[in-house]
Protein backbone atom coordinates (compact mmCIF):
# COMPACT_ATOMS: atom_id res chain seq x y z
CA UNK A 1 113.15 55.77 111.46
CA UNK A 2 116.04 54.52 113.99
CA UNK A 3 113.99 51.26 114.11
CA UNK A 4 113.97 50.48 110.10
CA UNK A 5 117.94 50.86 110.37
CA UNK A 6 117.81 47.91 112.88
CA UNK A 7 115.59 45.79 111.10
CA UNK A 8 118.27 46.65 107.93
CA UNK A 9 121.01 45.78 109.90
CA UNK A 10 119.57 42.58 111.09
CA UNK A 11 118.28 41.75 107.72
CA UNK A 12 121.79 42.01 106.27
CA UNK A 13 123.31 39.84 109.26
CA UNK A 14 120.47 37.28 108.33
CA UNK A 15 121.70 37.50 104.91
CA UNK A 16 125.16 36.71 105.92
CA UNK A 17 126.25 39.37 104.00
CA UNK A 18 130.16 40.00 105.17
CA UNK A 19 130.71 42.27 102.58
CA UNK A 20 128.83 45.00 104.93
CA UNK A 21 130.08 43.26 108.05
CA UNK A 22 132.39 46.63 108.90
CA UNK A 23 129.72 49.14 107.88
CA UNK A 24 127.31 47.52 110.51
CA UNK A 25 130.22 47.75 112.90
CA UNK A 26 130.42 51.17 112.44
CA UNK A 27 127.18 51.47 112.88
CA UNK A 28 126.97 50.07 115.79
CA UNK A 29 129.04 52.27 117.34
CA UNK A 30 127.04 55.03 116.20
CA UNK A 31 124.32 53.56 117.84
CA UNK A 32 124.46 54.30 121.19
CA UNK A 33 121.74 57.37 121.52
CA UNK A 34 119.31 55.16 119.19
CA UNK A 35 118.69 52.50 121.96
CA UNK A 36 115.66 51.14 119.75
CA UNK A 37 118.03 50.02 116.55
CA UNK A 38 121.32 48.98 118.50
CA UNK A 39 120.23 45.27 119.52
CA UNK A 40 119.16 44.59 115.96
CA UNK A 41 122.38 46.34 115.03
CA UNK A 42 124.67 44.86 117.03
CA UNK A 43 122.52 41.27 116.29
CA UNK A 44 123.17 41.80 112.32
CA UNK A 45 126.95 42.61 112.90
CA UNK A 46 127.54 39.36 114.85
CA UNK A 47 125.53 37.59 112.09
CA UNK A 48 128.15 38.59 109.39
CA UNK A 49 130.98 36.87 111.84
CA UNK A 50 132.49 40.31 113.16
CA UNK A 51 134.71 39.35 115.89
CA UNK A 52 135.05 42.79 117.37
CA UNK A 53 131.24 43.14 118.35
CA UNK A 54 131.66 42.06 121.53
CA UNK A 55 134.67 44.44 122.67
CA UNK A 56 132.91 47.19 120.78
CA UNK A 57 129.80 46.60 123.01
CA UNK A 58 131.57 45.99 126.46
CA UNK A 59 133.44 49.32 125.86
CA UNK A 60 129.66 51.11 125.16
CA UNK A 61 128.34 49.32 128.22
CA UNK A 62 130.99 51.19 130.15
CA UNK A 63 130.45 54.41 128.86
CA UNK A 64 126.71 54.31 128.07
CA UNK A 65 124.96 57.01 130.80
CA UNK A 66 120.86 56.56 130.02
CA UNK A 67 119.16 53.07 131.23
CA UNK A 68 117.74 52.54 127.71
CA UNK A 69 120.85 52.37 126.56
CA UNK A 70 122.29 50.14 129.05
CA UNK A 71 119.33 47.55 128.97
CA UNK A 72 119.91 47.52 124.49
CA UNK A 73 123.57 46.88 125.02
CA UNK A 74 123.07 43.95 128.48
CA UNK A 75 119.80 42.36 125.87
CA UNK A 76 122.20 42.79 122.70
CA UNK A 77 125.11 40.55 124.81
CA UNK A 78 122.78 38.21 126.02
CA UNK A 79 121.28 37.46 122.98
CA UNK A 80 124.60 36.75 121.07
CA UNK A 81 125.54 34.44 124.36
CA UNK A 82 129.07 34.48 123.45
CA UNK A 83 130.92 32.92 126.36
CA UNK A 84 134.16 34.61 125.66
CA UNK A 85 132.19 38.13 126.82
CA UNK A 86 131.82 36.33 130.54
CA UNK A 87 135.49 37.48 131.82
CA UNK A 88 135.09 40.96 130.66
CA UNK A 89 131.54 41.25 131.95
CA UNK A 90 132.58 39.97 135.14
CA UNK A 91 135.03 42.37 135.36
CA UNK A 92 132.85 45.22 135.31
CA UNK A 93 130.38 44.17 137.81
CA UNK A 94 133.76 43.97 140.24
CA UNK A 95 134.78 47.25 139.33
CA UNK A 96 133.90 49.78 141.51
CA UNK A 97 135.20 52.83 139.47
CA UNK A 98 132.21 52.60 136.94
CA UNK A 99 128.86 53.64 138.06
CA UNK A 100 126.53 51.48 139.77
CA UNK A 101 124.33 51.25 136.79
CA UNK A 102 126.57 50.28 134.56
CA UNK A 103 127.76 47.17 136.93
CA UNK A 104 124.25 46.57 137.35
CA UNK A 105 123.75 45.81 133.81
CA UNK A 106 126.80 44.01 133.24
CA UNK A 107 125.20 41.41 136.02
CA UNK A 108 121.92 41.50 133.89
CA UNK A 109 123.84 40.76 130.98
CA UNK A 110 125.78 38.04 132.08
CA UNK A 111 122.48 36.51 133.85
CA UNK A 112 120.77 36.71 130.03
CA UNK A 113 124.13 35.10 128.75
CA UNK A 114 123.71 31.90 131.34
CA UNK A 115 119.54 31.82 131.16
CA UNK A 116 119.35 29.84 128.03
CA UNK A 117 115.36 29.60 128.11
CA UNK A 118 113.03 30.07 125.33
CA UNK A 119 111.59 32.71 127.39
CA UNK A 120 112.45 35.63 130.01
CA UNK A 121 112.03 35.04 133.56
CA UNK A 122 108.94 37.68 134.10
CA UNK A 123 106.88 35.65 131.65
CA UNK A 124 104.68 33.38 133.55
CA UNK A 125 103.85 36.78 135.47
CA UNK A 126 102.76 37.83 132.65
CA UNK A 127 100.26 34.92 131.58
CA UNK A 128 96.22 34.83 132.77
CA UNK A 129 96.87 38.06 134.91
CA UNK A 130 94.25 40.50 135.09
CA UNK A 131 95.67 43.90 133.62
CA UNK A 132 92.71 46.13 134.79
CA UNK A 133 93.24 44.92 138.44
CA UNK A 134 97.21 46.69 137.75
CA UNK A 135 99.07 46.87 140.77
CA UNK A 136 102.71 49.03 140.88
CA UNK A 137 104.59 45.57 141.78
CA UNK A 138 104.00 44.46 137.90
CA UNK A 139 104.06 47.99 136.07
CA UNK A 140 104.45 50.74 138.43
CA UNK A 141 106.72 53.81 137.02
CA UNK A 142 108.70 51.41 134.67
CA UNK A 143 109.68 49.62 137.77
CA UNK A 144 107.34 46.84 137.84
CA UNK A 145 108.78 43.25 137.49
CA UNK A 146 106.27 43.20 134.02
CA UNK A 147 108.17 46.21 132.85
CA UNK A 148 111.87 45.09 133.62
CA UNK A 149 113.64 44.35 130.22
C-alpha cells in the first residue's frame, strides 16, 4: 500500500497541485521507513515548487540507518538534480562524524546529480547478457554491479 501513496504523491506533483504542496512535505518526512514511496514522494513535493525538499532530504540522508533508505533518499536527490543540494552533499561526504554509509551515499547522490544520461551507468551490463549463465559479479547477494541502485 506504501507504493500507491507514492504514485499519489507523484500524481499530485504532476498535477502541479500547490495547494497540497505542504501535506506532501509532511509526508515526506514521514517517509523514511517506507523506502518504496519516498522517491515518488519526495519527486511530487518538488513538483508543487516546495523549496524545503531538499534540506528536508539532506537532513534524512544524515539520519537515515537502513541502505534502502539511503539509496531512496541519494535516487530521490539525483533525480530532482538541483545544483544548490551540491555544497551540502559535499559536506557530508567530508564529514567524518556521520557513518560511512551515509557519506557513501551522499557521493552516490551527488554522482546521480552530475550524470545527466538518459540512462544509469550499469545499463549496457545489463543488455544481451545471458541471465542463466549468472555470475555473483552482476547479482551476487544484492552486491552485484546489476543489482546496485
Amino acid at each position: 500500500i506504501q507504493q500507491y501513496v507514492g504514485y499519489c504523491a507523484l500524481s499530485l506533483g504532476l498535477m502541479n497541485s500547490k495547494v497540497y504542496s505542504n501535506t506532501l512535505l509532511d509526508k515526506l518526512k514521514t517517509s523514511k521507513r517506507y523506502p518504496e514511496q519516498l522517491q515518488n514522494v519526495a519527486i511530487g513535493t518538488v513538483l508543487t515548487d516546495n523549496r524545503d525538499v531538499l534540506a528536508t532530504l539532506i537532513e534524512m540522508l544524515k539520519t537515515a540507518n537502513v541502505t534502502s533508505v539511503y539509496a531512496s533518499i541519494a535516487n530521490a536527490l539525483g533525480f530532482i538534480g538541483d545544483a544548490r543540494a551540491i555544497g551540502p552533499l559535499e559536506k557530508m561526504a567530508m564529514d567524518t562524524k556521520l557513518s560511512s554509509e551515509a557519506r557513501a551515499f551522499a557521493i552516490v547522490a551527488l554522482g546521480i546529480i552530475g550524470d545527466r544520461s538518459e540512462f544509469n551507468w550499469n545499463v549496457p551490463y545489463s543488455e544481451d547478457c545471458n541471465y542463466r549463465a549468472n555470475t555473483s559479479t552482476f547479482t551476487g547477494s544484492g552486491k552485484g554491479i546489476l543489482d546496485i541502485l
